[in-house]
N, C-alpha and C. Protein backbone atom coordinates (compact mmCIF):
# COMPACT_ATOMS: atom_id res chain seq x y z
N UNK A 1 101.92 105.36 101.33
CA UNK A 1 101.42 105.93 100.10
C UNK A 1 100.55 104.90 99.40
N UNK A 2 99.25 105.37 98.89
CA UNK A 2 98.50 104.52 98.49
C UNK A 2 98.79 104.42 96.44
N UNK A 3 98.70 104.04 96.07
CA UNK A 3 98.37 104.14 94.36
C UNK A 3 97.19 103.31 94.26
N UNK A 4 96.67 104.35 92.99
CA UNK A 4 94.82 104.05 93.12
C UNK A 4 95.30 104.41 91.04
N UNK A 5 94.07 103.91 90.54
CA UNK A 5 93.90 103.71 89.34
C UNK A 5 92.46 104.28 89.11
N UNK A 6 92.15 105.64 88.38
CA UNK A 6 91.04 105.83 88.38
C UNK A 6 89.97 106.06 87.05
N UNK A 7 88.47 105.96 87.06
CA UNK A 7 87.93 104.96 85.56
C UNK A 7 86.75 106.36 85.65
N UNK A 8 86.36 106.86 84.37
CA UNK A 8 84.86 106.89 84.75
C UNK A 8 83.89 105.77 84.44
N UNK A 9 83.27 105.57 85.49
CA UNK A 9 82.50 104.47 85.35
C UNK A 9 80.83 104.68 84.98
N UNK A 10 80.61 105.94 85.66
CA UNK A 10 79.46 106.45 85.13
C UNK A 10 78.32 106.56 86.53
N UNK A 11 79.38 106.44 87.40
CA UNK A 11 78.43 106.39 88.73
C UNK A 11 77.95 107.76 89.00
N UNK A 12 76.68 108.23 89.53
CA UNK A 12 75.97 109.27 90.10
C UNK A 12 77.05 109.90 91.18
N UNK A 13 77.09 111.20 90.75
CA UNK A 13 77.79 111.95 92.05
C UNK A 13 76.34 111.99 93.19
N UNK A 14 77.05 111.81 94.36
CA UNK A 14 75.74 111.79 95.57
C UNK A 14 75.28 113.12 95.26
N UNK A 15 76.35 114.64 94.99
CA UNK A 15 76.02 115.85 95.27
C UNK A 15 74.98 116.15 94.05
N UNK A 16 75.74 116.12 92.90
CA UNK A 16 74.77 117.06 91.73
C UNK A 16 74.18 115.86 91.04
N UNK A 17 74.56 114.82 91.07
CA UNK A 17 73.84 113.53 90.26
C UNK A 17 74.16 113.61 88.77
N UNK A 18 75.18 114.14 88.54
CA UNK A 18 75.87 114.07 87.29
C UNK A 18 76.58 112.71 87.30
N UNK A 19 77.17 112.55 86.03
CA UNK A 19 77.66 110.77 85.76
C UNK A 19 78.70 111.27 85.28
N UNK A 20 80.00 112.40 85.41
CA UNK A 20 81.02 112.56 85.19
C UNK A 20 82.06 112.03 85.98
N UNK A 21 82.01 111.66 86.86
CA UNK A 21 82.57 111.35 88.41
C UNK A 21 84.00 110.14 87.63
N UNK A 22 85.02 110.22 88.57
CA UNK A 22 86.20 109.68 89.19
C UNK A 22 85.59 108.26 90.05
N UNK A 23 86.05 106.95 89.69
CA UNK A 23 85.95 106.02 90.83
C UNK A 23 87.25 105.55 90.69
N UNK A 24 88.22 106.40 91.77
CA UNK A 24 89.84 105.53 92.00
C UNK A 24 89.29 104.15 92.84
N UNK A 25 90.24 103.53 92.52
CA UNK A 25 90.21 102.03 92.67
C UNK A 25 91.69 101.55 93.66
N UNK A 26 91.31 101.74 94.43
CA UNK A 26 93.24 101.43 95.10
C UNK A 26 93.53 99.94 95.77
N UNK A 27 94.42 99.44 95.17
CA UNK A 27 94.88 97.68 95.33
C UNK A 27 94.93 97.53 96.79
N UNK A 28 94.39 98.82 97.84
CA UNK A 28 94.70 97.96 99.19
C UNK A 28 93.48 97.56 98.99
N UNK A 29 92.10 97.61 98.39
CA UNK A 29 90.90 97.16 98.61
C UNK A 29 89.67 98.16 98.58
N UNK A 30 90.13 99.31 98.67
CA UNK A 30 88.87 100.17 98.49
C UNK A 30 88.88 101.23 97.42
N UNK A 31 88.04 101.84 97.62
CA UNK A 31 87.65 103.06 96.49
C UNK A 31 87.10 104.41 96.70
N UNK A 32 87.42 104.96 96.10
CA UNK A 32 86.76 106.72 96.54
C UNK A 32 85.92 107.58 95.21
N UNK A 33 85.06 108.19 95.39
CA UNK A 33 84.76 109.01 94.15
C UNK A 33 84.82 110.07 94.02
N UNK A 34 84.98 110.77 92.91
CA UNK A 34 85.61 112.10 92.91
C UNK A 34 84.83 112.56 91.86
N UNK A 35 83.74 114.01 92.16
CA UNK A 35 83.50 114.24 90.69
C UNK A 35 84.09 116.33 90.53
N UNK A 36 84.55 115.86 89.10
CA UNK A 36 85.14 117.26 88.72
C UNK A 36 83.92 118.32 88.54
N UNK A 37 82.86 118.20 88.40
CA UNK A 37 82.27 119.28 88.10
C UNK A 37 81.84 120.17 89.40
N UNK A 38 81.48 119.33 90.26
CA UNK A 38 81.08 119.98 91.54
C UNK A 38 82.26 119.61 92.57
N UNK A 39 82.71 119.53 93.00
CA UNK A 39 84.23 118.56 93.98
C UNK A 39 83.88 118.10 94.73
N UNK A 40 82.76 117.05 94.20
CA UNK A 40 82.55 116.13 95.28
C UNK A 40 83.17 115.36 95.98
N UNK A 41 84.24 115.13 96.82
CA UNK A 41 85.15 113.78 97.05
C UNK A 41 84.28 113.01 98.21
N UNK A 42 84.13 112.10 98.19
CA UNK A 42 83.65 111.20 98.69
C UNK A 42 84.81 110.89 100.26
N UNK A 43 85.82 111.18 100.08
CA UNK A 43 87.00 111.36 101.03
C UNK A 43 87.03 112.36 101.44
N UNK A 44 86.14 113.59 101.60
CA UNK A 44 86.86 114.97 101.85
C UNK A 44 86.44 114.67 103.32
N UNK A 45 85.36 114.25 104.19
CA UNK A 45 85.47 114.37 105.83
C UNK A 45 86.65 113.68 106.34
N UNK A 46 87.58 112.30 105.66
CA UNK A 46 88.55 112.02 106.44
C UNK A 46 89.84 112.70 106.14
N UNK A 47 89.62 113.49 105.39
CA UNK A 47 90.60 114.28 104.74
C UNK A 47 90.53 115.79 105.90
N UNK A 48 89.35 115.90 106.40
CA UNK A 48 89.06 116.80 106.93
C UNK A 48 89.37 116.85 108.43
N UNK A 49 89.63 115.42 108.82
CA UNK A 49 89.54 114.86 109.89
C UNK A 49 91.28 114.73 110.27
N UNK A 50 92.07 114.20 109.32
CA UNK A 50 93.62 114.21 109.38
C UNK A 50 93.96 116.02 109.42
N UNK A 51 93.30 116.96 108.39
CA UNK A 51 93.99 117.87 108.39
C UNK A 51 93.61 118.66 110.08
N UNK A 52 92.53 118.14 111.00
CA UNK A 52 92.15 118.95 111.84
C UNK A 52 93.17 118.29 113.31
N UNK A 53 93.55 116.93 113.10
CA UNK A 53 94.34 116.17 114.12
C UNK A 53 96.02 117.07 113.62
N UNK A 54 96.07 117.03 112.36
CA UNK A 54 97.60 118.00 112.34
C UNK A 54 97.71 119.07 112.75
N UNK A 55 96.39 119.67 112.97
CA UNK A 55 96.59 121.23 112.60
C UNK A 55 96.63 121.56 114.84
N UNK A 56 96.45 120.15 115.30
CA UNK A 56 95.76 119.88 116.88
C UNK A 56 95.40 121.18 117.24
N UNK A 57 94.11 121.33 116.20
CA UNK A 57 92.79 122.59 117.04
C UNK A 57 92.48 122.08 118.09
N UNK A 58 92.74 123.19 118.89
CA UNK A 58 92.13 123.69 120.61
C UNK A 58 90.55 123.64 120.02
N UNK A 59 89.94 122.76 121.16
CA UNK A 59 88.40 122.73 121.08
C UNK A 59 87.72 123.87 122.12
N UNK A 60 86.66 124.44 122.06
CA UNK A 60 86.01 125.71 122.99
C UNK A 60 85.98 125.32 124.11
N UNK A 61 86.10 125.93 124.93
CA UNK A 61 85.34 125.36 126.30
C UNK A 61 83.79 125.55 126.32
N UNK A 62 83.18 126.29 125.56
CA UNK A 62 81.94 127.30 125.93
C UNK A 62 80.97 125.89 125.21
N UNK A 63 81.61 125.05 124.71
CA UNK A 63 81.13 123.86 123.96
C UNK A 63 80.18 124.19 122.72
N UNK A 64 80.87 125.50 121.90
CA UNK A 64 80.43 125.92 120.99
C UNK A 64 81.33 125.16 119.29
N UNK A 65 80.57 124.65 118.69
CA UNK A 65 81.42 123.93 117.59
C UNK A 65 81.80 124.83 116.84
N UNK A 66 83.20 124.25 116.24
CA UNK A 66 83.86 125.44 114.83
C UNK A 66 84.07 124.75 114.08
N UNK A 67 83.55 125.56 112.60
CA UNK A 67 83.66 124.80 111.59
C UNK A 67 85.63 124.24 110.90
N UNK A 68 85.36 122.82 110.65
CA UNK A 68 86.56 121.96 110.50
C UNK A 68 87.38 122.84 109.64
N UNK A 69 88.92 122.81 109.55
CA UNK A 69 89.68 123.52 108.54
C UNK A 69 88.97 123.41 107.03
N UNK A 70 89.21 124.11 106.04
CA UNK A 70 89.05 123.59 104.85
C UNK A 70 89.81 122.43 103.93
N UNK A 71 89.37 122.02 102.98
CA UNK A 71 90.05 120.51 102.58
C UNK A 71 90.44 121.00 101.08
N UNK A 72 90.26 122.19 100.63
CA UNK A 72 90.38 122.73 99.29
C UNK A 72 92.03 121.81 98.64
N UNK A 73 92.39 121.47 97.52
CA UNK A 73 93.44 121.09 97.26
C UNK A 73 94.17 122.53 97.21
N UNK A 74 95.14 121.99 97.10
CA UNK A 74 96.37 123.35 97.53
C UNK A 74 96.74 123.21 96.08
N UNK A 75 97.00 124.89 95.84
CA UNK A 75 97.68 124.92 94.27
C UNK A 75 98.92 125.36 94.25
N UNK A 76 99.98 124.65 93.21
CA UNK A 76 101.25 125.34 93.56
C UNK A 76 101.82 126.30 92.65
């Protein structure tokens, strides 16, 4: 489990280029950005990448690509 501490700092979302954005800060050494207006996460392909190794999707044979699970947060 990671714990991250997060600031707005005022950084550009890559997507909409708004300056509302999330920069968590986590003490193992790195950082992620997150912006609320558009959901940009800056983490969502490795997020996308764990949920597709859990989920162990069968790949095509026909060597036709499918699009990755979705990464939406889950609401409870």
């Amino acid at each position: 489990m990671y714990d991250a501490e997060g600031e707005h700092d005022g950084t550009a979302c890559p997507a909409c280029g708004r300056t509302g954005t999330i920069r968590w800060r986590f003490v193992e050494g790195f950082d992620e950005l997150e912006c609320p207006d558009c959901g940009y996460r800056s983490d969502d392909a490795d997020l996308t990448d764990l949920t597709r190794a859990a989920l162990d999707v069968l790949e095509r044979e026909d060597g036709e690509t499918t699009p990755p699970p979705r990464g939406d947060a889950l609401r409870a």
